[in-house]
N, C-alpha and C. Protein backbone atom coordinates (compact mmCIF):
# COMPACT_ATOMS: atom_id res chain seq x y z
N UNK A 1 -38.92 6.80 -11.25
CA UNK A 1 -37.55 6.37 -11.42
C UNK A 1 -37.43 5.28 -12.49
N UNK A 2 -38.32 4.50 -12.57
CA UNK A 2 -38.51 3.43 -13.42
C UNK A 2 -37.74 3.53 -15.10
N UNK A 3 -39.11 4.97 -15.33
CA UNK A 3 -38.74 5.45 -16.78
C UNK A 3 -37.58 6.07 -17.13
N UNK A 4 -36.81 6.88 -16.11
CA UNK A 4 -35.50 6.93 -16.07
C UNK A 4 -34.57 6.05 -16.18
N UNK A 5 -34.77 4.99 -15.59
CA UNK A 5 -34.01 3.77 -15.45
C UNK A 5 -33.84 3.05 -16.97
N UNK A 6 -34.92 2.95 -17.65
CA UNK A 6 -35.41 2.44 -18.77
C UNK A 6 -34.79 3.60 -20.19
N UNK A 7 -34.59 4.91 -19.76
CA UNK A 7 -34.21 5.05 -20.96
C UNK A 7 -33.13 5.59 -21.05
N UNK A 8 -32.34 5.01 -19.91
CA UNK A 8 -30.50 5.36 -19.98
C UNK A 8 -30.12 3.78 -21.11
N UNK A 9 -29.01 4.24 -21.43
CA UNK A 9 -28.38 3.08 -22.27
C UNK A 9 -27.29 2.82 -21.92
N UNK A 10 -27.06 1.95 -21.17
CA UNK A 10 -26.32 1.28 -20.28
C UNK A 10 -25.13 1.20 -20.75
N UNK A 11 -24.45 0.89 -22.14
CA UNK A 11 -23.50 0.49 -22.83
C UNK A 11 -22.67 1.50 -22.93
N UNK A 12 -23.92 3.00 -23.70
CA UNK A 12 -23.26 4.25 -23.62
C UNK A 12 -22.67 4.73 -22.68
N UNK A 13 -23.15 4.25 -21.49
CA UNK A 13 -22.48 4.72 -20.59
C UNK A 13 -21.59 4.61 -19.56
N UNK A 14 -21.34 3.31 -20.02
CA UNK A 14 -20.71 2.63 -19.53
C UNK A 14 -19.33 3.11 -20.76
N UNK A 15 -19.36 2.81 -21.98
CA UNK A 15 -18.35 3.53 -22.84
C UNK A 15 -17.90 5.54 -22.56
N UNK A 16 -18.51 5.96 -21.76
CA UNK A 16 -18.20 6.98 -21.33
C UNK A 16 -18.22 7.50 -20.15
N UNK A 17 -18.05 6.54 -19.44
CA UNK A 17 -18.04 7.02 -17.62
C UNK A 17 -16.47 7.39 -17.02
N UNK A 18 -15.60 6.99 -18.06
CA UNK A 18 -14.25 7.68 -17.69
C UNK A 18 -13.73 9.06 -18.20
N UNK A 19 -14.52 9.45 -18.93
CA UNK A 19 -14.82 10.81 -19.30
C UNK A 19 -15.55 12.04 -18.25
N UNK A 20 -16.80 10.93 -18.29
CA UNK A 20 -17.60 11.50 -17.16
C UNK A 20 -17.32 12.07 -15.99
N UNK A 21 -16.34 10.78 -15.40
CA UNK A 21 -15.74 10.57 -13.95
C UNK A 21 -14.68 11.85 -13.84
N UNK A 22 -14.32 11.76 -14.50
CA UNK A 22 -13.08 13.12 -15.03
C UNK A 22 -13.73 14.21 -14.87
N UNK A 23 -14.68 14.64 -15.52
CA UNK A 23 -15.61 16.06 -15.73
C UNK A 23 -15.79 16.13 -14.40
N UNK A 24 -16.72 15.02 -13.50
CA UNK A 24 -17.55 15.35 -12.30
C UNK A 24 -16.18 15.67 -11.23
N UNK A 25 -14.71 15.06 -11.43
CA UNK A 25 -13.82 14.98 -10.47
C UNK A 25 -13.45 16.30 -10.57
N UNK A 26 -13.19 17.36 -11.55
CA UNK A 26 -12.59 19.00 -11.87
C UNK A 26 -14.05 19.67 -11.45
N UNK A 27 -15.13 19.40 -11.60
CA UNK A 27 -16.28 20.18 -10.66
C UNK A 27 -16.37 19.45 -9.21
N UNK A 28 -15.91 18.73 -8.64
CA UNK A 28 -15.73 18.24 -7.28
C UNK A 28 -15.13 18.80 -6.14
N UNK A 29 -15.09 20.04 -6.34
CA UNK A 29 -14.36 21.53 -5.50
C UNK A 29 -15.28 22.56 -5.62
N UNK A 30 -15.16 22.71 -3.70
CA UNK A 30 -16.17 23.97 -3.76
C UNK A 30 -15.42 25.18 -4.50
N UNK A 31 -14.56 25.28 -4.19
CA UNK A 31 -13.32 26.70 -4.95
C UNK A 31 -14.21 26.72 -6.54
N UNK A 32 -13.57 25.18 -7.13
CA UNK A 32 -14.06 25.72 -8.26
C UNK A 32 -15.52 25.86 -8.73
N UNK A 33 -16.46 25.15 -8.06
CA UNK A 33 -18.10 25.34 -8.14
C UNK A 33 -17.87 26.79 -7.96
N UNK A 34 -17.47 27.38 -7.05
CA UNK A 34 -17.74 28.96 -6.68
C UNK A 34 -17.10 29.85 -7.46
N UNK A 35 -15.62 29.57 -8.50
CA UNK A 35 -15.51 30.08 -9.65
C UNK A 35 -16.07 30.14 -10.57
N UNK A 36 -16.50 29.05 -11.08
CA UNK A 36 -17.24 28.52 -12.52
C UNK A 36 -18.98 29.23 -12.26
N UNK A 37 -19.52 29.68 -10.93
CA UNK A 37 -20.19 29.95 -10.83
C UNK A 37 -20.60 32.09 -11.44
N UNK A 38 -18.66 32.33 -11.07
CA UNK A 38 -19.17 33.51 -11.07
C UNK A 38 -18.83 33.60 -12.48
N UNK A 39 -18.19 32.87 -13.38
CA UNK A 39 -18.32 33.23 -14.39
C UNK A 39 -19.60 32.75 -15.44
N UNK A 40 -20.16 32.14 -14.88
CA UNK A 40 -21.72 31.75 -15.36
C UNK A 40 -22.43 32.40 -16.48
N UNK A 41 -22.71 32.40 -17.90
CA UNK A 41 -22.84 33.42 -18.49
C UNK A 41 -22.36 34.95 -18.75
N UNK A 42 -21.28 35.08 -18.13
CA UNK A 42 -20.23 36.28 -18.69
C UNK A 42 -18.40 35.69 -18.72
N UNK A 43 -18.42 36.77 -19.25
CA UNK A 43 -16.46 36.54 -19.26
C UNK A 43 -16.57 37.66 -17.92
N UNK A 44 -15.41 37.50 -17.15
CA UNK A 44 -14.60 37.69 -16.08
C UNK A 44 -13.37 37.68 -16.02
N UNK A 45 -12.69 39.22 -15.04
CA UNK A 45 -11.20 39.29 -15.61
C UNK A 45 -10.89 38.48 -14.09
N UNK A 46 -9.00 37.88 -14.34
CA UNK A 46 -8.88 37.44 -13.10
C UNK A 46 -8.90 38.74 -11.64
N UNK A 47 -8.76 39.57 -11.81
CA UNK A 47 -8.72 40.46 -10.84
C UNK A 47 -9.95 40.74 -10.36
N UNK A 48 -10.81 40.34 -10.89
CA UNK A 48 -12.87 40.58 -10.38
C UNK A 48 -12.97 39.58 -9.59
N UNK A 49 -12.14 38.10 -10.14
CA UNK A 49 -12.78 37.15 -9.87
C UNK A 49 -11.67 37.18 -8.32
N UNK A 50 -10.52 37.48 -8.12
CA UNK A 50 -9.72 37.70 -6.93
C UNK A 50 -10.41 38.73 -6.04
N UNK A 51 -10.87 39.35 -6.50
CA UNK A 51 -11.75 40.75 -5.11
C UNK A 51 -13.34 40.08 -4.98
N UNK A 52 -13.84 39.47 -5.77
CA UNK A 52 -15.20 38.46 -5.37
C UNK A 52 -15.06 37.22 -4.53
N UNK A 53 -14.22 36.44 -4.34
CA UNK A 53 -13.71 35.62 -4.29
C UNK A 53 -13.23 35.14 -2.78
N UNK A 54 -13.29 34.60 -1.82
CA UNK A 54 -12.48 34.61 -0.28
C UNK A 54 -11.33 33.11 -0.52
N UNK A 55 -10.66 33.30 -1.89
CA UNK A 55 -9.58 32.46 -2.21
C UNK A 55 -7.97 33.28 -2.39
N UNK A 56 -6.94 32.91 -2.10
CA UNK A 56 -5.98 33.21 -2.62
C UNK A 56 -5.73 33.44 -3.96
N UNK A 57 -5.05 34.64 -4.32
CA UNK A 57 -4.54 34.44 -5.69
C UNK A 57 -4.06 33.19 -6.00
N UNK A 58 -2.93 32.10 -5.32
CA UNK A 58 -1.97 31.25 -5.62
C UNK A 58 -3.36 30.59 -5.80
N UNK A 59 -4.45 29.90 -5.20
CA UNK A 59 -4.81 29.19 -5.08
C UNK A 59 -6.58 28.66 -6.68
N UNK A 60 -6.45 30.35 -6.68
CA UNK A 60 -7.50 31.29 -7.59
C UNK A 60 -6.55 30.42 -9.16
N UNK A 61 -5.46 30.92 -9.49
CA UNK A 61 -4.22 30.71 -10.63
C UNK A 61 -4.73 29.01 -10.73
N UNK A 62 -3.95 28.39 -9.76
CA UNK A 62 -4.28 27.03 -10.19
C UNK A 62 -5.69 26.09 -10.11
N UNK A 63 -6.32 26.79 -9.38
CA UNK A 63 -8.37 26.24 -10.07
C UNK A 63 -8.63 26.62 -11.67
N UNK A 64 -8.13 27.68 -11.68
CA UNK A 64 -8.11 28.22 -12.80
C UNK A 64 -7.34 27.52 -14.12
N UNK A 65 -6.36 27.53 -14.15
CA UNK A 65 -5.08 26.54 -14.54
C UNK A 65 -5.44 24.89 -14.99
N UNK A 66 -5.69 24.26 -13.45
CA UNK A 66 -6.44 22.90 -13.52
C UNK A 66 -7.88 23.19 -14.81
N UNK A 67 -8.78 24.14 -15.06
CA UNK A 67 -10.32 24.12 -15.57
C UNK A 67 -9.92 24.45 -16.87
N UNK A 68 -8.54 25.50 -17.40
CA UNK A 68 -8.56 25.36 -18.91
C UNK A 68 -7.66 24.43 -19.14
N UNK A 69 -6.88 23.74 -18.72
CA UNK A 69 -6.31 22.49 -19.25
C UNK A 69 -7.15 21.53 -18.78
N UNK A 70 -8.30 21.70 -18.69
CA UNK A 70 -9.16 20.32 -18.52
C UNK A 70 -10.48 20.27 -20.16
N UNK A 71 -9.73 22.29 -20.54
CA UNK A 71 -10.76 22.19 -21.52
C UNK A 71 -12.54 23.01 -20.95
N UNK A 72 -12.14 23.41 -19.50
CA UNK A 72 -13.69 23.86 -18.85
C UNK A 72 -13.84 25.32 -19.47
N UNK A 73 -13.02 26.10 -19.24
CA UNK A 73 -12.77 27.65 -19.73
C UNK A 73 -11.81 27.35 -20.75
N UNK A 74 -11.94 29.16 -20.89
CA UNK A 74 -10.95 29.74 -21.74
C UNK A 74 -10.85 30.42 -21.58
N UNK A 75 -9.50 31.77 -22.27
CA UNK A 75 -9.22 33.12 -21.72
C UNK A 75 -8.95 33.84 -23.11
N UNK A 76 -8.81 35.21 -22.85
CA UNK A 76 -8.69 35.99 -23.44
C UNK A 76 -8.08 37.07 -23.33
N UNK A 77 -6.99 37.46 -23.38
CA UNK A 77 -5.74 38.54 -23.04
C UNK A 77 -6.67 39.99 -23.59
N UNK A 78 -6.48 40.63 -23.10
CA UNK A 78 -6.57 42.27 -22.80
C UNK A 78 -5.75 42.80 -22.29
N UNK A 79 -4.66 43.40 -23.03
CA UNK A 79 -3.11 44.20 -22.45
C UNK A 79 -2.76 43.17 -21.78
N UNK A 80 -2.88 44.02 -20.14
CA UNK A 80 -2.60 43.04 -19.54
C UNK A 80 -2.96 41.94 -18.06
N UNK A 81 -4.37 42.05 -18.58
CA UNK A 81 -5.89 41.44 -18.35
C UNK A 81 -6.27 39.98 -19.07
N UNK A 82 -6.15 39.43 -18.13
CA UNK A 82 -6.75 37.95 -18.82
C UNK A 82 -8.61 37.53 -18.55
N UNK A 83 -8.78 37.35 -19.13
CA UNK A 83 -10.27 37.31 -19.39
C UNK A 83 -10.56 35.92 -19.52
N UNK A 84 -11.80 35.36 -18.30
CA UNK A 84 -11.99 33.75 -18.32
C UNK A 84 -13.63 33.61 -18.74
N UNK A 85 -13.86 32.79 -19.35
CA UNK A 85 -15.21 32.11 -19.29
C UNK A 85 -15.66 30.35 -19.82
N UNK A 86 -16.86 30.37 -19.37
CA UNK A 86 -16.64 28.92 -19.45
C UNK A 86 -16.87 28.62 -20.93
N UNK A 87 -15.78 27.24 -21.22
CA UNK A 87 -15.82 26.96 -22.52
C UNK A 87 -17.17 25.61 -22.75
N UNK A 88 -16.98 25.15 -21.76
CA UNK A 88 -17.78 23.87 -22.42
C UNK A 88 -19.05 23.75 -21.85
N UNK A 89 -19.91 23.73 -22.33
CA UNK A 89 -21.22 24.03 -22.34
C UNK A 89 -22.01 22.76 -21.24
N UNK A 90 -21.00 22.03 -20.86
CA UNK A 90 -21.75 21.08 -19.89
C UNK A 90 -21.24 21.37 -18.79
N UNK A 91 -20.78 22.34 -18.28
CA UNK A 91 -19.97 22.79 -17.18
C UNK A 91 -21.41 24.07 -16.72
N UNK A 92 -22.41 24.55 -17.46
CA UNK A 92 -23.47 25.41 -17.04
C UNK A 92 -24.69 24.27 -17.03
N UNK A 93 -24.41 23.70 -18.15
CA UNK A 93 -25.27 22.26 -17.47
C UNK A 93 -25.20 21.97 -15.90
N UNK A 94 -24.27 21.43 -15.55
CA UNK A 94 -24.35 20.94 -14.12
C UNK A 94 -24.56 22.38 -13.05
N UNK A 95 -23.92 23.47 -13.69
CA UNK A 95 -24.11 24.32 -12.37
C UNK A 95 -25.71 24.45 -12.53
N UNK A 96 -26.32 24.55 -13.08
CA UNK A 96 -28.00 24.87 -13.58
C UNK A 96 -28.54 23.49 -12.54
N UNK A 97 -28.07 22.18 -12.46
CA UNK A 97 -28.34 21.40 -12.40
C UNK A 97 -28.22 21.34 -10.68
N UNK A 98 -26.84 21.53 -10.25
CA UNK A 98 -26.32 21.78 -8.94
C UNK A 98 -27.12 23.05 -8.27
N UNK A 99 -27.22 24.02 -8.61
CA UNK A 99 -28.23 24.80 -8.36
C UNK A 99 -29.33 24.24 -7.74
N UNK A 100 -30.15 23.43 -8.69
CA UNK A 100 -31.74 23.04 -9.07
C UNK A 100 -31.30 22.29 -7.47
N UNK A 101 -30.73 21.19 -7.44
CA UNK A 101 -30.50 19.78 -6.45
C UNK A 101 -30.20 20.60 -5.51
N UNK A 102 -29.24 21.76 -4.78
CA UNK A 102 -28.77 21.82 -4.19
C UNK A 102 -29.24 23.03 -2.89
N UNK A 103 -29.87 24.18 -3.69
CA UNK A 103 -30.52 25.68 -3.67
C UNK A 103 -32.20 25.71 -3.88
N UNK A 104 -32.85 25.29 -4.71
CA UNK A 104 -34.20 25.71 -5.09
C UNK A 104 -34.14 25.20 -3.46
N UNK A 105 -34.73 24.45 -2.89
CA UNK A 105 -35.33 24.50 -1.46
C UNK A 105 -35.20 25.76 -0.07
N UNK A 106 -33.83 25.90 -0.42
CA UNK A 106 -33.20 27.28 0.61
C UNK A 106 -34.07 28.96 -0.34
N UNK A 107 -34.53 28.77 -1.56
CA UNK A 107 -34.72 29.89 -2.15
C UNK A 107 -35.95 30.24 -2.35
N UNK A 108 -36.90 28.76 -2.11
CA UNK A 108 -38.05 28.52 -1.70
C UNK A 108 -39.01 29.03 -0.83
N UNK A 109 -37.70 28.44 0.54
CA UNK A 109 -37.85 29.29 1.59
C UNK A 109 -37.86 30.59 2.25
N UNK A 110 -37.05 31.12 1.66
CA UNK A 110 -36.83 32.60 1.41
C UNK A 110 -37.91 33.55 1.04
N UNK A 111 -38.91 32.86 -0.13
CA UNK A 111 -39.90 33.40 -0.72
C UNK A 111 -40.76 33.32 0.09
């Protein structure tokens, strides 16, 4: 922990923890961990992600809604098919990460 400790830069991050705080608060929902999950390396239409899903449409729209006006995704119209995936590349960061912290032990076990 030490060397960890030692090579954060305190200032930086302290100049960006209201950014931060923001990012970690729009991944702070299981709904949306479990969206952002299924779109994980692919695009996804909303109607896949509504029949995968044990969320409401109403509820599916605005996780959704809240993550590209936060800048997390983006979409892509097809007729009349909207198409989501994640835009910002630190949003597979943490699920990779949330994964690692959260799963490797249960998957461990399994094996």
């Amino acid at each position: 922990m030490t060397n960890l400790a030692n090579s954060i830069d305190l200032e930086k991050l302290q100049l960006n923890s209201f950014e931060a705080a923001d990012f970690l608060k729009t991944l702070a929902n299981s709904n949306r961990l479990v969206i952002l999950s299924r779109l994980l390396g692919k695009e996804t239409c909303v109607g896949d992600l509504e029949k995968n899903l044990n969320i409401s449409q109403s509820a599916l729209s605005q996780h959704l809604s809240r993550m590209r006006s936060e800048g997390l995704v983006s979409t892509r119209r097809e007729s009349q098919q909207i198409f989501y995936r994640i835009k910002d590349p630190r949003v597979e960061a943490m699920l990779l990460l949330t994964y690692e912290l959260f799963c490797q032990e249960e998957l461990a076990q399994a094996m």
